[in-house]
N, C-alpha and C. Protein backbone atom coordinates (compact mmCIF):
# COMPACT_ATOMS: atom_id res chain seq x y z
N UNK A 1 0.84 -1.18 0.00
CA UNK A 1 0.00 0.00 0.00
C UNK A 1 0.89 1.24 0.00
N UNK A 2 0.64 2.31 -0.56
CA UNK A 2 1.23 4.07 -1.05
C UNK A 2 0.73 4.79 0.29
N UNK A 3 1.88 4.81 0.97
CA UNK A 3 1.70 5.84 2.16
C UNK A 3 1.66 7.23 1.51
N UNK A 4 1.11 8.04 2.39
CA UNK A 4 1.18 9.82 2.10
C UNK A 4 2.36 10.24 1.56
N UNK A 5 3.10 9.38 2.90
CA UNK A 5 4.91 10.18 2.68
C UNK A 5 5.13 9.92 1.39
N UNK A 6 4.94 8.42 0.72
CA UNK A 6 5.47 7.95 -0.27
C UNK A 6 4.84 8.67 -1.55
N UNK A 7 3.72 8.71 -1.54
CA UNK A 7 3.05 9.58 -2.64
C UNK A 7 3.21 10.82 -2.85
N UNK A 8 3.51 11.50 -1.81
CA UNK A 8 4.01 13.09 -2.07
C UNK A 8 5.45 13.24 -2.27
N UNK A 9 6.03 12.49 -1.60
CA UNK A 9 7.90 12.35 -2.22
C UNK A 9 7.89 12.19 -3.79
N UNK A 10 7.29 10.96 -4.28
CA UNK A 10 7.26 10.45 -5.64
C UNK A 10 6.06 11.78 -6.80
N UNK A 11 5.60 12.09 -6.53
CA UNK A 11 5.14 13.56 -7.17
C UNK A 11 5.83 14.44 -6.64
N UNK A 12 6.20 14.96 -5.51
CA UNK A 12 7.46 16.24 -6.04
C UNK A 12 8.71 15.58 -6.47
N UNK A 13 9.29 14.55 -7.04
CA UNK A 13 9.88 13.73 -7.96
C UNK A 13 9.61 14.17 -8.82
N UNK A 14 8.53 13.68 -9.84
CA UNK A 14 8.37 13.59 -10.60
C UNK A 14 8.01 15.10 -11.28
N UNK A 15 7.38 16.04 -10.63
CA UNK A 15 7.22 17.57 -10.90
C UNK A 15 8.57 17.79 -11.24
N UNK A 16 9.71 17.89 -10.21
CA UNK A 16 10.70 18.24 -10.79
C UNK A 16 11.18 17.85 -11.65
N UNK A 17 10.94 16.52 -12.20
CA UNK A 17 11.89 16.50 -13.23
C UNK A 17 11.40 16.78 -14.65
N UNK A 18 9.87 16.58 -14.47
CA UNK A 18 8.76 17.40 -15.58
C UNK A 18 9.62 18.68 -16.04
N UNK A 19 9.82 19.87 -14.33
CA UNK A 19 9.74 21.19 -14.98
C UNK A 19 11.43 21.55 -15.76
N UNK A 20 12.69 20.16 -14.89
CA UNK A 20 13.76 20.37 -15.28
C UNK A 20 13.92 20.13 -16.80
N UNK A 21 12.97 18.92 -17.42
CA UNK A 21 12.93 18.83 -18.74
C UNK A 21 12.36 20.11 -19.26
N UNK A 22 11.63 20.39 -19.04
CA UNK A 22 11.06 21.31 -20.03
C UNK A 22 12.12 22.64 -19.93
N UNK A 23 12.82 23.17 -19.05
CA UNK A 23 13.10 24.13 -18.64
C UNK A 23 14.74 23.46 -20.08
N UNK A 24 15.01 22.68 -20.16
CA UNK A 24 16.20 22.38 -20.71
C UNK A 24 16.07 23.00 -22.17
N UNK A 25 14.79 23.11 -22.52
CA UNK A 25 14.67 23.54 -23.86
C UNK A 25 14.42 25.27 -23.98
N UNK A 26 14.77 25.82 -22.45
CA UNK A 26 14.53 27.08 -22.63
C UNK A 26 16.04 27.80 -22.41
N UNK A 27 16.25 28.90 -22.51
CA UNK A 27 17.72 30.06 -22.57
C UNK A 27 17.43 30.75 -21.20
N UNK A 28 18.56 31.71 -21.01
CA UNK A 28 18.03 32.29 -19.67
C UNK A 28 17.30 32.98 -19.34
N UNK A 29 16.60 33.66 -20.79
CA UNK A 29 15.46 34.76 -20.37
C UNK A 29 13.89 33.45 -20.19
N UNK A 30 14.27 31.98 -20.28
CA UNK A 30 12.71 31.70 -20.40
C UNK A 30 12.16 30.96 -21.92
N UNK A 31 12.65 31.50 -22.51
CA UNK A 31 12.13 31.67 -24.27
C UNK A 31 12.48 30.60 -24.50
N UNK A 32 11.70 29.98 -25.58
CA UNK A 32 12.48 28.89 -26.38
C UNK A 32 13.09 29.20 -27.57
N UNK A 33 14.02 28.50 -28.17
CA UNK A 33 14.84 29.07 -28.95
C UNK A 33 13.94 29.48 -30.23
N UNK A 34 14.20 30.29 -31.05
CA UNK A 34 13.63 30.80 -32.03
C UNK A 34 13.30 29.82 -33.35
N UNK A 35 14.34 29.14 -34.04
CA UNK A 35 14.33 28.35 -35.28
C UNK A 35 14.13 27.05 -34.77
N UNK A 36 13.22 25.96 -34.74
CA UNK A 36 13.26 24.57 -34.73
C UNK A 36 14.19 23.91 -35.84
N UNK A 37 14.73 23.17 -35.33
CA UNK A 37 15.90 22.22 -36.22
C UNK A 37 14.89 21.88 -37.54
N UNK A 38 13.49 21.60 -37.69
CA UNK A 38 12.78 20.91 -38.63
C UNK A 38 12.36 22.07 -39.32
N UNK A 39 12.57 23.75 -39.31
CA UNK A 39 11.84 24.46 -39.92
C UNK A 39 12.84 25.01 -40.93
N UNK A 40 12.83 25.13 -42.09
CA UNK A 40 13.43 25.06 -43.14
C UNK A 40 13.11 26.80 -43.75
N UNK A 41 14.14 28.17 -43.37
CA UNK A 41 13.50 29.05 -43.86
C UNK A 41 14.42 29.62 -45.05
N UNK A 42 14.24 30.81 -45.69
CA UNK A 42 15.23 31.08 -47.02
C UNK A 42 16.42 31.49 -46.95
N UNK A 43 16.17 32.03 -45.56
CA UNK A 43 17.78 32.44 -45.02
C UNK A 43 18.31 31.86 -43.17
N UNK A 44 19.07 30.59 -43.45
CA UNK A 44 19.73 30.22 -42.26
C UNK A 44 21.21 30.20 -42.58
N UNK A 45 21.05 30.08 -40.81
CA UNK A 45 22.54 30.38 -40.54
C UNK A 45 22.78 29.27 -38.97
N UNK A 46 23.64 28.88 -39.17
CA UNK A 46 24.56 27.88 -37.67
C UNK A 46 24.24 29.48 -36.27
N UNK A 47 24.26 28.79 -35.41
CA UNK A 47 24.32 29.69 -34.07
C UNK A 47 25.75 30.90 -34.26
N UNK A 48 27.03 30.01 -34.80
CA UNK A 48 28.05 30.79 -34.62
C UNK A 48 28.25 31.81 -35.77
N UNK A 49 27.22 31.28 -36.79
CA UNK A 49 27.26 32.60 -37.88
C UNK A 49 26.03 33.57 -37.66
N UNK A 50 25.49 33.19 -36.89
CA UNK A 50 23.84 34.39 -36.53
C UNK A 50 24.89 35.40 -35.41
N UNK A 51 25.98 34.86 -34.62
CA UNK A 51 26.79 35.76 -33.76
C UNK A 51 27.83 36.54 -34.38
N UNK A 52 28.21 36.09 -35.69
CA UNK A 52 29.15 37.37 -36.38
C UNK A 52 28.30 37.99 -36.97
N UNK A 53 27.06 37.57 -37.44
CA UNK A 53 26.61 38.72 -37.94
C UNK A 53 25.20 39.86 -37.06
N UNK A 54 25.18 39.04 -35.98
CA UNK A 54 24.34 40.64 -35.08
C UNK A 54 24.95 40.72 -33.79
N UNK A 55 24.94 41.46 -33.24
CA UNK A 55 25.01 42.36 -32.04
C UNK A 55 24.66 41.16 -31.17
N UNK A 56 25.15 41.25 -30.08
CA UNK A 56 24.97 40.24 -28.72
C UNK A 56 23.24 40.55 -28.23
N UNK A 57 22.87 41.76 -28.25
CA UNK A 57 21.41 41.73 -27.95
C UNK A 57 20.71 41.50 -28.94
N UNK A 58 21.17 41.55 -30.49
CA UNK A 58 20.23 40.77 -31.37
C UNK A 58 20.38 39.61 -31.30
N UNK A 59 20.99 39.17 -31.48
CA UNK A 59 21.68 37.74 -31.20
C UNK A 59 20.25 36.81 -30.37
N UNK A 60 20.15 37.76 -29.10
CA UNK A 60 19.83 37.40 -28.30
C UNK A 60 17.87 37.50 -28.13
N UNK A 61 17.55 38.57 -28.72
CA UNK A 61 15.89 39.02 -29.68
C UNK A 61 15.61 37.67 -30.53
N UNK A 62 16.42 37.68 -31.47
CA UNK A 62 16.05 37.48 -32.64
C UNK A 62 16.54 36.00 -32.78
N UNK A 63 17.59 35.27 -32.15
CA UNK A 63 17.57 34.09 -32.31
C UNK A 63 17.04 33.35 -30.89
N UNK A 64 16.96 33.73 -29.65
CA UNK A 64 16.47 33.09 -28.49
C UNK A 64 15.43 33.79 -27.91
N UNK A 65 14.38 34.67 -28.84
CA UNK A 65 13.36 34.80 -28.71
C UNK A 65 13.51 35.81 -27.23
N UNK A 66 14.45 36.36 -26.96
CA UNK A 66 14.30 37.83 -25.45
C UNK A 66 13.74 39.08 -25.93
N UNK A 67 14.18 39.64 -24.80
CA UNK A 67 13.30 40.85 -25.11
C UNK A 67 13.92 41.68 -24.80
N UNK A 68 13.62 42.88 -25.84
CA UNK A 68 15.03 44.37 -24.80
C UNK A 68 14.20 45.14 -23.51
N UNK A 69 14.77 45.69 -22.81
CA UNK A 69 14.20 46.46 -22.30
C UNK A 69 13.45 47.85 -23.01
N UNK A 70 12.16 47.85 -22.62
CA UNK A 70 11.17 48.79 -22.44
C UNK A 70 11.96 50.17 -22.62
N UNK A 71 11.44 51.29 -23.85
CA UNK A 71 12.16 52.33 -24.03
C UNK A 71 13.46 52.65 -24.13
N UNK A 72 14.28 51.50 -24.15
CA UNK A 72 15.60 51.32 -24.43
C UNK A 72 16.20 51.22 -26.19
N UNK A 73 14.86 51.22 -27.36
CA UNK A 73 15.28 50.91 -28.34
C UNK A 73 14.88 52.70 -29.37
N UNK A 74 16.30 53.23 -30.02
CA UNK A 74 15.65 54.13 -30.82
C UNK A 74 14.62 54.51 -31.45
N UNK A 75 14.35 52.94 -31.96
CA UNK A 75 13.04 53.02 -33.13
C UNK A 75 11.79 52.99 -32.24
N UNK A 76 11.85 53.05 -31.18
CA UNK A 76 10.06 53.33 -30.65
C UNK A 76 9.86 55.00 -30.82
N UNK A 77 11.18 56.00 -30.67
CA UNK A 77 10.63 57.26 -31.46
C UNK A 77 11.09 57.46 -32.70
N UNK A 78 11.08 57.01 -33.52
CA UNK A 78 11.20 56.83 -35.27
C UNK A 78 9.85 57.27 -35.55
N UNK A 79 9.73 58.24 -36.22
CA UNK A 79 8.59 59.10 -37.05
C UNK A 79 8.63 59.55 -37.86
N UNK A 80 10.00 59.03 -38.98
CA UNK A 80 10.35 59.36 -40.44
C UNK A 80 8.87 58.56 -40.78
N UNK A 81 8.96 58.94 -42.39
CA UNK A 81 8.60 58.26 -43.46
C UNK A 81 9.66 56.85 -43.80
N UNK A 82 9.36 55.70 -43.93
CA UNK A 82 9.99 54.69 -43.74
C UNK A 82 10.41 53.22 -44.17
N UNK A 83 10.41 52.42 -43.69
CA UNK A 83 10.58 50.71 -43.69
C UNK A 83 11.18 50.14 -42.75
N UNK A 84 10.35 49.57 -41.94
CA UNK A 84 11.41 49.03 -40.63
C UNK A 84 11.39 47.41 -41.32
N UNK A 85 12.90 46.92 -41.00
CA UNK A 85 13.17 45.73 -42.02
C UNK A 85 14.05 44.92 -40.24
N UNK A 86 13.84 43.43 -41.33
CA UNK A 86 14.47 42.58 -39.87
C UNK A 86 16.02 43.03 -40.04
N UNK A 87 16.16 43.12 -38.34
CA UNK A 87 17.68 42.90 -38.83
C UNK A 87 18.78 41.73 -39.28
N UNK A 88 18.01 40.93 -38.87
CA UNK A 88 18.66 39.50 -39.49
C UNK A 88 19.08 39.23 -40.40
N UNK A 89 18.08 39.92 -41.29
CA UNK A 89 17.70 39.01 -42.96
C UNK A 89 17.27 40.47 -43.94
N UNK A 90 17.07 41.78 -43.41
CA UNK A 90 16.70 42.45 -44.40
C UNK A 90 15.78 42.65 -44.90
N UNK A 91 15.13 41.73 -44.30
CA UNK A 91 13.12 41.50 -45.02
C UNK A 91 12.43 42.82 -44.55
N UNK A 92 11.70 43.37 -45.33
CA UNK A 92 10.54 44.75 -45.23
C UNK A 92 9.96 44.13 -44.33
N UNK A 93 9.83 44.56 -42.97
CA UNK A 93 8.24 43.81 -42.32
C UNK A 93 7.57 44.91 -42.09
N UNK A 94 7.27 46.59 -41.75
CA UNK A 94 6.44 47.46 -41.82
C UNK A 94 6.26 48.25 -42.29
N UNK A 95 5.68 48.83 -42.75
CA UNK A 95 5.87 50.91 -42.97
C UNK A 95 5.34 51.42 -42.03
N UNK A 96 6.49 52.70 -42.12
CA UNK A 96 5.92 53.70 -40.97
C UNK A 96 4.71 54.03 -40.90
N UNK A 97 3.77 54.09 -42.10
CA UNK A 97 2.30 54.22 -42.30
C UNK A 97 1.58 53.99 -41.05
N UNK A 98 2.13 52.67 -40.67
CA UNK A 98 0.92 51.77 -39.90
C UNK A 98 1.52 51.65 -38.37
N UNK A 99 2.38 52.72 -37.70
CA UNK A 99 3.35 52.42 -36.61
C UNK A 99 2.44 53.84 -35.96
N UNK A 100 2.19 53.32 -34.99
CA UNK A 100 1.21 53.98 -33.57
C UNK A 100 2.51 53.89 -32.55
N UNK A 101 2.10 55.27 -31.82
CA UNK A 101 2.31 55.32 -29.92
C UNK A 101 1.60 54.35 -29.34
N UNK A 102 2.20 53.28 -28.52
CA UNK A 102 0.97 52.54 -27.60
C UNK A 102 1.28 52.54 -26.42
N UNK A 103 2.53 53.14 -26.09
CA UNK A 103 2.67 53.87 -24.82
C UNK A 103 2.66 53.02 -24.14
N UNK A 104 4.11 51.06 -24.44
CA UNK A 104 4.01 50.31 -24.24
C UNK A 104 5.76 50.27 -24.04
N UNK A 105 6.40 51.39 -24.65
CA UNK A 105 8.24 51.12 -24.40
C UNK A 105 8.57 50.54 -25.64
N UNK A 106 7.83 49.62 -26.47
CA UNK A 106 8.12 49.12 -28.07
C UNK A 106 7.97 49.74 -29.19
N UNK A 107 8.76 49.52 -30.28
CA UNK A 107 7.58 50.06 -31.29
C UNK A 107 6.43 49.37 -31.96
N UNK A 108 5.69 50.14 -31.84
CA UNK A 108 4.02 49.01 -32.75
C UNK A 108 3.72 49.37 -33.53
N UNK A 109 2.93 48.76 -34.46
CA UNK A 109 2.48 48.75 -35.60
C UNK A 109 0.98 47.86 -35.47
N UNK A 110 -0.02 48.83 -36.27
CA UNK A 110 -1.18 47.96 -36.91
C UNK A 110 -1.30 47.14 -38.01
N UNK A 111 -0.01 46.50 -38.60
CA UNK A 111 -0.48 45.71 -39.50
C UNK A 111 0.87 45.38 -40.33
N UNK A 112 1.54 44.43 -40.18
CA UNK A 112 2.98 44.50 -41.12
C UNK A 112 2.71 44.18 -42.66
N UNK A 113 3.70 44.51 -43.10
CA UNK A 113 3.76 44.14 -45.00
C UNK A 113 3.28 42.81 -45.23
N UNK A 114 2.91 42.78 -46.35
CA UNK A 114 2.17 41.12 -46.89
C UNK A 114 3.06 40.42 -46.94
N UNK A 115 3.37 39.34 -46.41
CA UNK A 115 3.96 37.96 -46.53
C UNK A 115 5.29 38.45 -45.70
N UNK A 116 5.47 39.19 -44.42
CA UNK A 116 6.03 39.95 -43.87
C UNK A 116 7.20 39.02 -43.02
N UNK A 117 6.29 38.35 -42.12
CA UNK A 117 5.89 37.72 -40.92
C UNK A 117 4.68 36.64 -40.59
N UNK A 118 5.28 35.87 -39.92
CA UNK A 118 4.58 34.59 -39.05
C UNK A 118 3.88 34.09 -38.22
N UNK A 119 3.55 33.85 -37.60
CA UNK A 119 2.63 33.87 -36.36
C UNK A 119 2.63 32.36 -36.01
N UNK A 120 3.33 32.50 -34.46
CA UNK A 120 3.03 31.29 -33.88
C UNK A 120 2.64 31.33 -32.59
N UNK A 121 1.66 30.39 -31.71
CA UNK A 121 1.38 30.41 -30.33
C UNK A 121 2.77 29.95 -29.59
N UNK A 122 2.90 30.97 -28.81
CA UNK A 122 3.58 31.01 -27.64
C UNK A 122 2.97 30.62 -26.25
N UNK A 123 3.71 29.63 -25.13
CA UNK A 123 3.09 29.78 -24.26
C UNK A 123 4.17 29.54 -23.33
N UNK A 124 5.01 30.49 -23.43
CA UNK A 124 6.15 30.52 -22.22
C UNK A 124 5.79 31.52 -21.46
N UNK A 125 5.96 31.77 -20.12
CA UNK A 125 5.61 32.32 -19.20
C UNK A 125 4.63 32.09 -18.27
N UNK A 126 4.01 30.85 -19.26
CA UNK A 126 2.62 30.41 -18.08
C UNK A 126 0.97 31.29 -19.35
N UNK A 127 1.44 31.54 -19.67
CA UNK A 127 0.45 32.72 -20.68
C UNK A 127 0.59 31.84 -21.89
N UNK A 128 -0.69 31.92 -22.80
CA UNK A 128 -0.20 32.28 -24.33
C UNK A 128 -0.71 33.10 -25.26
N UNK A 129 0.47 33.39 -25.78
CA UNK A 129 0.28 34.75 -26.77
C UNK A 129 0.84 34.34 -27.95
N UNK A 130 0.53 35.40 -28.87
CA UNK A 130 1.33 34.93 -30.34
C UNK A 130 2.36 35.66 -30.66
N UNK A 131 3.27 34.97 -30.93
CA UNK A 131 4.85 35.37 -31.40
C UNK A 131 4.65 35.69 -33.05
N UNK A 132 5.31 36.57 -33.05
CA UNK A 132 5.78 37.27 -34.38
C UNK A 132 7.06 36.43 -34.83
N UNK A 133 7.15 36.31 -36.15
CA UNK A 133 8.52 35.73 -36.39
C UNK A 133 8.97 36.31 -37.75
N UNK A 134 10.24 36.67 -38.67
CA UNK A 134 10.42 37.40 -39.43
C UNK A 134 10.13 35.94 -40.50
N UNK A 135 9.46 35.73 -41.92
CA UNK A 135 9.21 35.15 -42.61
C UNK A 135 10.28 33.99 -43.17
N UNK A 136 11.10 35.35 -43.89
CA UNK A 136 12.41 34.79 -44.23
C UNK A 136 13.38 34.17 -43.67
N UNK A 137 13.95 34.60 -42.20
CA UNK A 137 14.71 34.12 -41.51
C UNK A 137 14.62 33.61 -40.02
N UNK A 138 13.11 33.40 -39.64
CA UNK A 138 12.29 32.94 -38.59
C UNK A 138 12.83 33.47 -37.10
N UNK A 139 13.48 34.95 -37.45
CA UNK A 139 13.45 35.22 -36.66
C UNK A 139 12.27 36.05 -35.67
N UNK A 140 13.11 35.83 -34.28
CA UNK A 140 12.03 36.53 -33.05
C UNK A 140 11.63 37.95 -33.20
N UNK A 141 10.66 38.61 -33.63
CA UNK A 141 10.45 40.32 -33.71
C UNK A 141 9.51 40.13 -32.41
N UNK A 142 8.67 40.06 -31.65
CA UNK A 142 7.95 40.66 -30.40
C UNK A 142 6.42 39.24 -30.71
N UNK A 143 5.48 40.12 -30.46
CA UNK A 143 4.33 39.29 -30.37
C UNK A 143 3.17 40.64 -30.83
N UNK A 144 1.65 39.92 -30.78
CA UNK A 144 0.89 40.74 -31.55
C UNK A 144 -0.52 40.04 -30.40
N UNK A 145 -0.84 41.64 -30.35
CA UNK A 145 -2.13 41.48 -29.22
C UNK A 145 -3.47 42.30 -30.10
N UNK A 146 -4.53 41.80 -29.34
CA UNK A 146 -5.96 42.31 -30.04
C UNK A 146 -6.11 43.84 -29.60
N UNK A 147 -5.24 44.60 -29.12
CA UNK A 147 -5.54 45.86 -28.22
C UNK A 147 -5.18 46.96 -29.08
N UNK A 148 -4.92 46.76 -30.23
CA UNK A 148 -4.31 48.01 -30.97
C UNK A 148 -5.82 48.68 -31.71
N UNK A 149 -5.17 49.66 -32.53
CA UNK A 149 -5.96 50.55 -33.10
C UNK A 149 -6.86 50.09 -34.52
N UNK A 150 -7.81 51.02 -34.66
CA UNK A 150 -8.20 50.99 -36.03
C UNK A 150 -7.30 50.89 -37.20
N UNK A 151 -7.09 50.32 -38.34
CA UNK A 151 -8.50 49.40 -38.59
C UNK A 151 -8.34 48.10 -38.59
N UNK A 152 -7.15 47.74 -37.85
CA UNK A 152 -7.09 45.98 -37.34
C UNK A 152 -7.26 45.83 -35.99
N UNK A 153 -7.30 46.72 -35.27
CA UNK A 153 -7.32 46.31 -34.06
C UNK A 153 -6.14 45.63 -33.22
N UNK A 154 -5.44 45.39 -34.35
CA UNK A 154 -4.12 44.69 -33.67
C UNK A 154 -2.94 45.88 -33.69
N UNK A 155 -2.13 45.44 -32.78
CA UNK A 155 -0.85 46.04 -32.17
C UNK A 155 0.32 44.80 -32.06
N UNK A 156 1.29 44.87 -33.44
CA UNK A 156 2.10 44.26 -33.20
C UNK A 156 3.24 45.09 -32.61
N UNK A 157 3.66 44.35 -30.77
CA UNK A 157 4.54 45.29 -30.21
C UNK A 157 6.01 44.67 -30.57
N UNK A 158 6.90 45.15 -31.29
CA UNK A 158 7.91 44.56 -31.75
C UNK A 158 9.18 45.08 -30.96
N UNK A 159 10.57 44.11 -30.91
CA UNK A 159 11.43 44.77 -30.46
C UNK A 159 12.55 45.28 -31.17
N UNK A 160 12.74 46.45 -31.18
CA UNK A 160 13.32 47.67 -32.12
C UNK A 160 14.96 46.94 -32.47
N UNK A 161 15.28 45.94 -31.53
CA UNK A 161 16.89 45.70 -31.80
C UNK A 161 16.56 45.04 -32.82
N UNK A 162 15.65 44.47 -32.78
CA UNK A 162 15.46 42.98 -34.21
C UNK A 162 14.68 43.82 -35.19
N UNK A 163 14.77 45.00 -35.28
CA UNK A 163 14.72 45.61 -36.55
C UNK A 163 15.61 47.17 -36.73
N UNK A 164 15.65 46.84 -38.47
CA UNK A 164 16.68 48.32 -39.05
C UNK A 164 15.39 49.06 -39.53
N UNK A 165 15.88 50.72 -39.36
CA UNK A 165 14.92 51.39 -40.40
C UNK A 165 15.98 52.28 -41.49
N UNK A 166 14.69 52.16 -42.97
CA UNK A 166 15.24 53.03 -43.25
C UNK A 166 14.23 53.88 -44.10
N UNK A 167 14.88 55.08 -44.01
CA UNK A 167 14.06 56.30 -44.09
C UNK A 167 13.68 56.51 -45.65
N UNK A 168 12.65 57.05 -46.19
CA UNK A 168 12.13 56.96 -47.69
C UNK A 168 10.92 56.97 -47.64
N UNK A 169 9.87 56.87 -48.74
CA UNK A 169 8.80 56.53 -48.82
C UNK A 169 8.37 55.00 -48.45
N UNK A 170 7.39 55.07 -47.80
CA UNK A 170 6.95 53.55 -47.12
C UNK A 170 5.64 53.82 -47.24
């Protein structure tokens, strides 16, 4: 017969080693890594070539799915005329057209370029939300909530390191 002792030892056992597995597939912010080994996009790169070619905090956005700090990125006051493009890969994902204040520390946008970006459910943190991902090079840009403005209603809040702008007609 399963005493108390024995049944509650053997489930916090087994919890832990549930959350140590799962936790193995995450980085230190939490995130899971950005590209699955099985997802095949137009532009990859090995871990050690995504690090010569961005910045340690892109690096860190855009291939392990983090996040910058809140008002820390230029492009949340960017109010040229425009194209904010991944920095990864170069891909167009907005025009300034469609980039709102949401008075969130990111920059947002109501609506990125056609065939821009990705969308996948996220559910790290205990939450799930949907992750943004750049098309071409599957990288991490932010996530996209129902709270934004006319006329989608959506607010994709993106993070400014995992994107370049550049200034022009957009």
């Amino acid at each position: 017969m399963l005493s108390r002792r024995t049944f509650l030892l053997t489930s916090a056992a087994s919890s832990a080693a549930l959350i140590a597995g799962s936790l193995s597939w995450c980085n230190a912010t939490g995130a899971t890594p950005v590209a699955a080994a099985s997802t095949v996009y137009e532009v990859m790169h090995s871990d050690a070539e995504w690090k010569k070619l961005l910045t340690d905090q892109q690096f860190d956005v855009l291939r392990r799915a983090g996040t910058e700090r809140p008002y820390s990125s230029p492009l949340n006051s960017e109010h040229r005329r425009g194209t904010f493009s991944c920095a990864g890969c170069q891909l167009p994902l907005f025009s300034s057209s469609t980039k709102f204040d949401s008075h969130t520390g990111w920059p947002s946008f109501w609506k990125p370029l056609a065939r821009a970006v990705n969308d996948k459910t996220d559910s790290t943190l205990g939450m799930e939300r949907t992750e943004v991902l750049c098309r071409r090079c599957g990288g991490h840009l932010g996530h996209v909530f129902d709270d934004g403005p006319a006329p989608t209603g959506l607010r994709y809040c993106m993070n400014g390191v995992a994107m370049n702008f550049s200034p022009g007609a957009a």
